[in-house]
Each structure stands twice: as C-alpha cells, then as structure tokens.
Protein backbone atom coordinates (compact mmCIF):
# COMPACT_ATOMS: atom_id res chain seq x y z
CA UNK A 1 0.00 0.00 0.00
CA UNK A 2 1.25 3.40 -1.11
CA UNK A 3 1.38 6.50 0.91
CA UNK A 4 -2.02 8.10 -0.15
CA UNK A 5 -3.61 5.20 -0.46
CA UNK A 6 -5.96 4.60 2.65
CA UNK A 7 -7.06 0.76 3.88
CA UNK A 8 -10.28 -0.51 2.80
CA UNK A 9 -13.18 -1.89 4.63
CA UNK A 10 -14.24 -5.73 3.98
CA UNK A 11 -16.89 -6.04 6.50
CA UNK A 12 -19.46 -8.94 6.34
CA UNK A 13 -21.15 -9.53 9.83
CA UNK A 14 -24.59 -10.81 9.11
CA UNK A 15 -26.83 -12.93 10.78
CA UNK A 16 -26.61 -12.36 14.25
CA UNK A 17 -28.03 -10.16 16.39
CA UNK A 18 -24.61 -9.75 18.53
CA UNK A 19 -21.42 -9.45 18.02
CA UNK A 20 -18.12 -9.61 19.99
CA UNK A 21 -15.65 -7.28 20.43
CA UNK A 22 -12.94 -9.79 18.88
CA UNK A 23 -15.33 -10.49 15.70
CA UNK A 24 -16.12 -6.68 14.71
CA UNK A 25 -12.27 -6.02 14.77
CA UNK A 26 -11.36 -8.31 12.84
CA UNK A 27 -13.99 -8.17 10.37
CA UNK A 28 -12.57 -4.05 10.41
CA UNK A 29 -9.26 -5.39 10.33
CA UNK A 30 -8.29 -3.72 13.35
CA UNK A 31 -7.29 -4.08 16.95
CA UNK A 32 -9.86 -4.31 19.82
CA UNK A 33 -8.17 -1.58 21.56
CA UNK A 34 -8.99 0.77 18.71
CA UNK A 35 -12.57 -0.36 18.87
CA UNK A 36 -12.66 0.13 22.57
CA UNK A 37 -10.82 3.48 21.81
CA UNK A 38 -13.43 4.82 19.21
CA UNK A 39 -16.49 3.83 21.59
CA UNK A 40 -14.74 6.08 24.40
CA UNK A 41 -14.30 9.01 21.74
CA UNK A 42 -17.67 8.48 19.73
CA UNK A 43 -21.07 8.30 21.97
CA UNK A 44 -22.96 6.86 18.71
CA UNK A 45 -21.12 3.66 19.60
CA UNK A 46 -23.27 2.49 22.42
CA UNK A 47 -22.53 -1.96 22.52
CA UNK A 48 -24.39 -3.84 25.18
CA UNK A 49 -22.48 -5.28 28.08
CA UNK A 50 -23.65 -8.59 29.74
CA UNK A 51 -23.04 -9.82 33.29
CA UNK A 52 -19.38 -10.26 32.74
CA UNK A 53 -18.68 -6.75 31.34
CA UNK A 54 -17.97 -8.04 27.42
CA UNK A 55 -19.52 -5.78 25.11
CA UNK A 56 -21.74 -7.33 22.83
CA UNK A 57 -22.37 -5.09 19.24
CA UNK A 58 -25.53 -4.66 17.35
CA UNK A 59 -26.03 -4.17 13.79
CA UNK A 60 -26.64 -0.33 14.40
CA UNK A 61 -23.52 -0.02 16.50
CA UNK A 62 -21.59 -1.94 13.53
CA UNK A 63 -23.04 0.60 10.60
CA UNK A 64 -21.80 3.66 13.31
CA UNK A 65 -18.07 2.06 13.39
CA UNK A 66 -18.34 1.88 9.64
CA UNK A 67 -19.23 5.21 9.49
CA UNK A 68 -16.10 6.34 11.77
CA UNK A 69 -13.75 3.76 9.84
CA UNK A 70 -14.99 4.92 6.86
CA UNK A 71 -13.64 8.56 8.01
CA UNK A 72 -10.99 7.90 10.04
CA UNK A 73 -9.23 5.44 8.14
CA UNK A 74 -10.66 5.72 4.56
CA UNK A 75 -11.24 9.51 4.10
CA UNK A 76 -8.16 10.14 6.63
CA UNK A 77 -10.47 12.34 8.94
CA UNK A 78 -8.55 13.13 12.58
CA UNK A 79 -11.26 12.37 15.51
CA UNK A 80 -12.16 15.78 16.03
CA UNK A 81 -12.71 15.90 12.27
CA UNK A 82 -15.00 12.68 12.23
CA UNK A 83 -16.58 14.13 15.40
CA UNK A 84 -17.51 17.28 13.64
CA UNK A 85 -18.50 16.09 10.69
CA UNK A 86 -20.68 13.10 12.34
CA UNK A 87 -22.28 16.18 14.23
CA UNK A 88 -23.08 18.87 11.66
CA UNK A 89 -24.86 16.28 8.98
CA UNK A 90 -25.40 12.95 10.65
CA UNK A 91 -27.99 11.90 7.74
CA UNK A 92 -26.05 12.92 4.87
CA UNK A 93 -23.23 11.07 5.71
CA UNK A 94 -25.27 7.47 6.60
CA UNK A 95 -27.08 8.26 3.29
CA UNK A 96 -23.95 8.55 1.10
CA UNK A 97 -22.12 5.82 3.20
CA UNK A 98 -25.10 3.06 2.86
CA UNK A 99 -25.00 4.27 -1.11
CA UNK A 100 -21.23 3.54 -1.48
CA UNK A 101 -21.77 0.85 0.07
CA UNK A 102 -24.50 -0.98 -1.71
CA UNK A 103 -22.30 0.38 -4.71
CA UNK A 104 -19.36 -1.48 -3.88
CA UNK A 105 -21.51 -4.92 -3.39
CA UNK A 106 -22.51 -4.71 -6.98
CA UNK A 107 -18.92 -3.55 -8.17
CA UNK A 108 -18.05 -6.74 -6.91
CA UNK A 109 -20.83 -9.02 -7.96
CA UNK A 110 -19.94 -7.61 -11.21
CA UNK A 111 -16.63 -8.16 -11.03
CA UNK A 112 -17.51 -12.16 -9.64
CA UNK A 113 -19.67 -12.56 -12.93
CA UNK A 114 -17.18 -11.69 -15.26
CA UNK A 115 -13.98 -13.80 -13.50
CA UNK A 116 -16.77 -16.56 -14.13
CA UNK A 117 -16.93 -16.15 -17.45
C-alpha cells in the first residue's frame, strides 16, 4: 500500500443479532483496543455489556463504526474531524455511506460474474 492510499473496509457480519468485540475487529481489520478506543471518543457507539462486562455489538452499532472507519481510516479524517462532521450532517453522511456501500456490493458481484466467465 502506497502513501495516499488509505485501507479498505471488507466487512461482512450478518446474521446475528450480537457481536463480539474480537469479531467486529477483525472483520474491520483492526485491533480491539482501537474499537474500545473509538467507543470512548464516539457516543454513537453504544454496545451492550452482559453480566461479565464483554460488550456485545448490534447491527446499528456496527453501521456507526463503519461510518467512523470509513472517516478515520478511509477519508483520513482526525477524531475531532470525524466528530464534527458526524455532528453537523449525521444523515447525509449514513445516506452517502449506505450508497457507497450498496455500490461497492454490486462492483463486486460484477466483477464475480465476469472472473466466471
């Protein structure tokens, strides 16, 4: 990976309703300390906790970490950048993310068919 080229997100947690701390990082390819990092510095990341104190991530907590990975480590957004930016146009940005996402899932379903062919 080059300089200016920023890490991309391959993320596919379905199917549960919970999710451990150990399987969202590495599905982000990250460490759990940056996870537990980014729910101390972002209050949209709110995981449950159960009896032993493990948190325990829903799919709305995992589309908010996307969101912050997505400008953090994509976009290169510092926290106080991704902060402010999370604040002044919370919608916009889930709108645009959940499009570039569902754009990126065809890119490569398209990209599937024609290796297969």
């Amino acid at each position: 990976m080059t300089k200016n080229q920023r890490p991309k997100m391959h993320i596919d947690l379905q199917g549960k309703q919970y999710y451990k701390i150990g399987e969202v990082a590495k599905a982000f390819g990250v460490n759990t300390s940056l996870i537990r990092f980014w729910e101390g510095e972002f209050s949209i990341i709110k995981p449950k906790k159960n009896k032993k104190g493990n948190r325990l991530f829903r799919q709305d907590d995992i589309k908010n970490l996307q969101l912050i990975y997505h400008l953090v480590k994509e976009k290169g957004f510092t926290l106080e950048g991704a902060k402010k930016k999370l604040k002044e146009k919370p919608q916009a940005i889930k709108g645009n993310h959940d499009i570039i996402a569902r754009l990126e899932g065809i890119k490569a379903e398209l990209i599937n068919f024609k290796d297969q062919l």
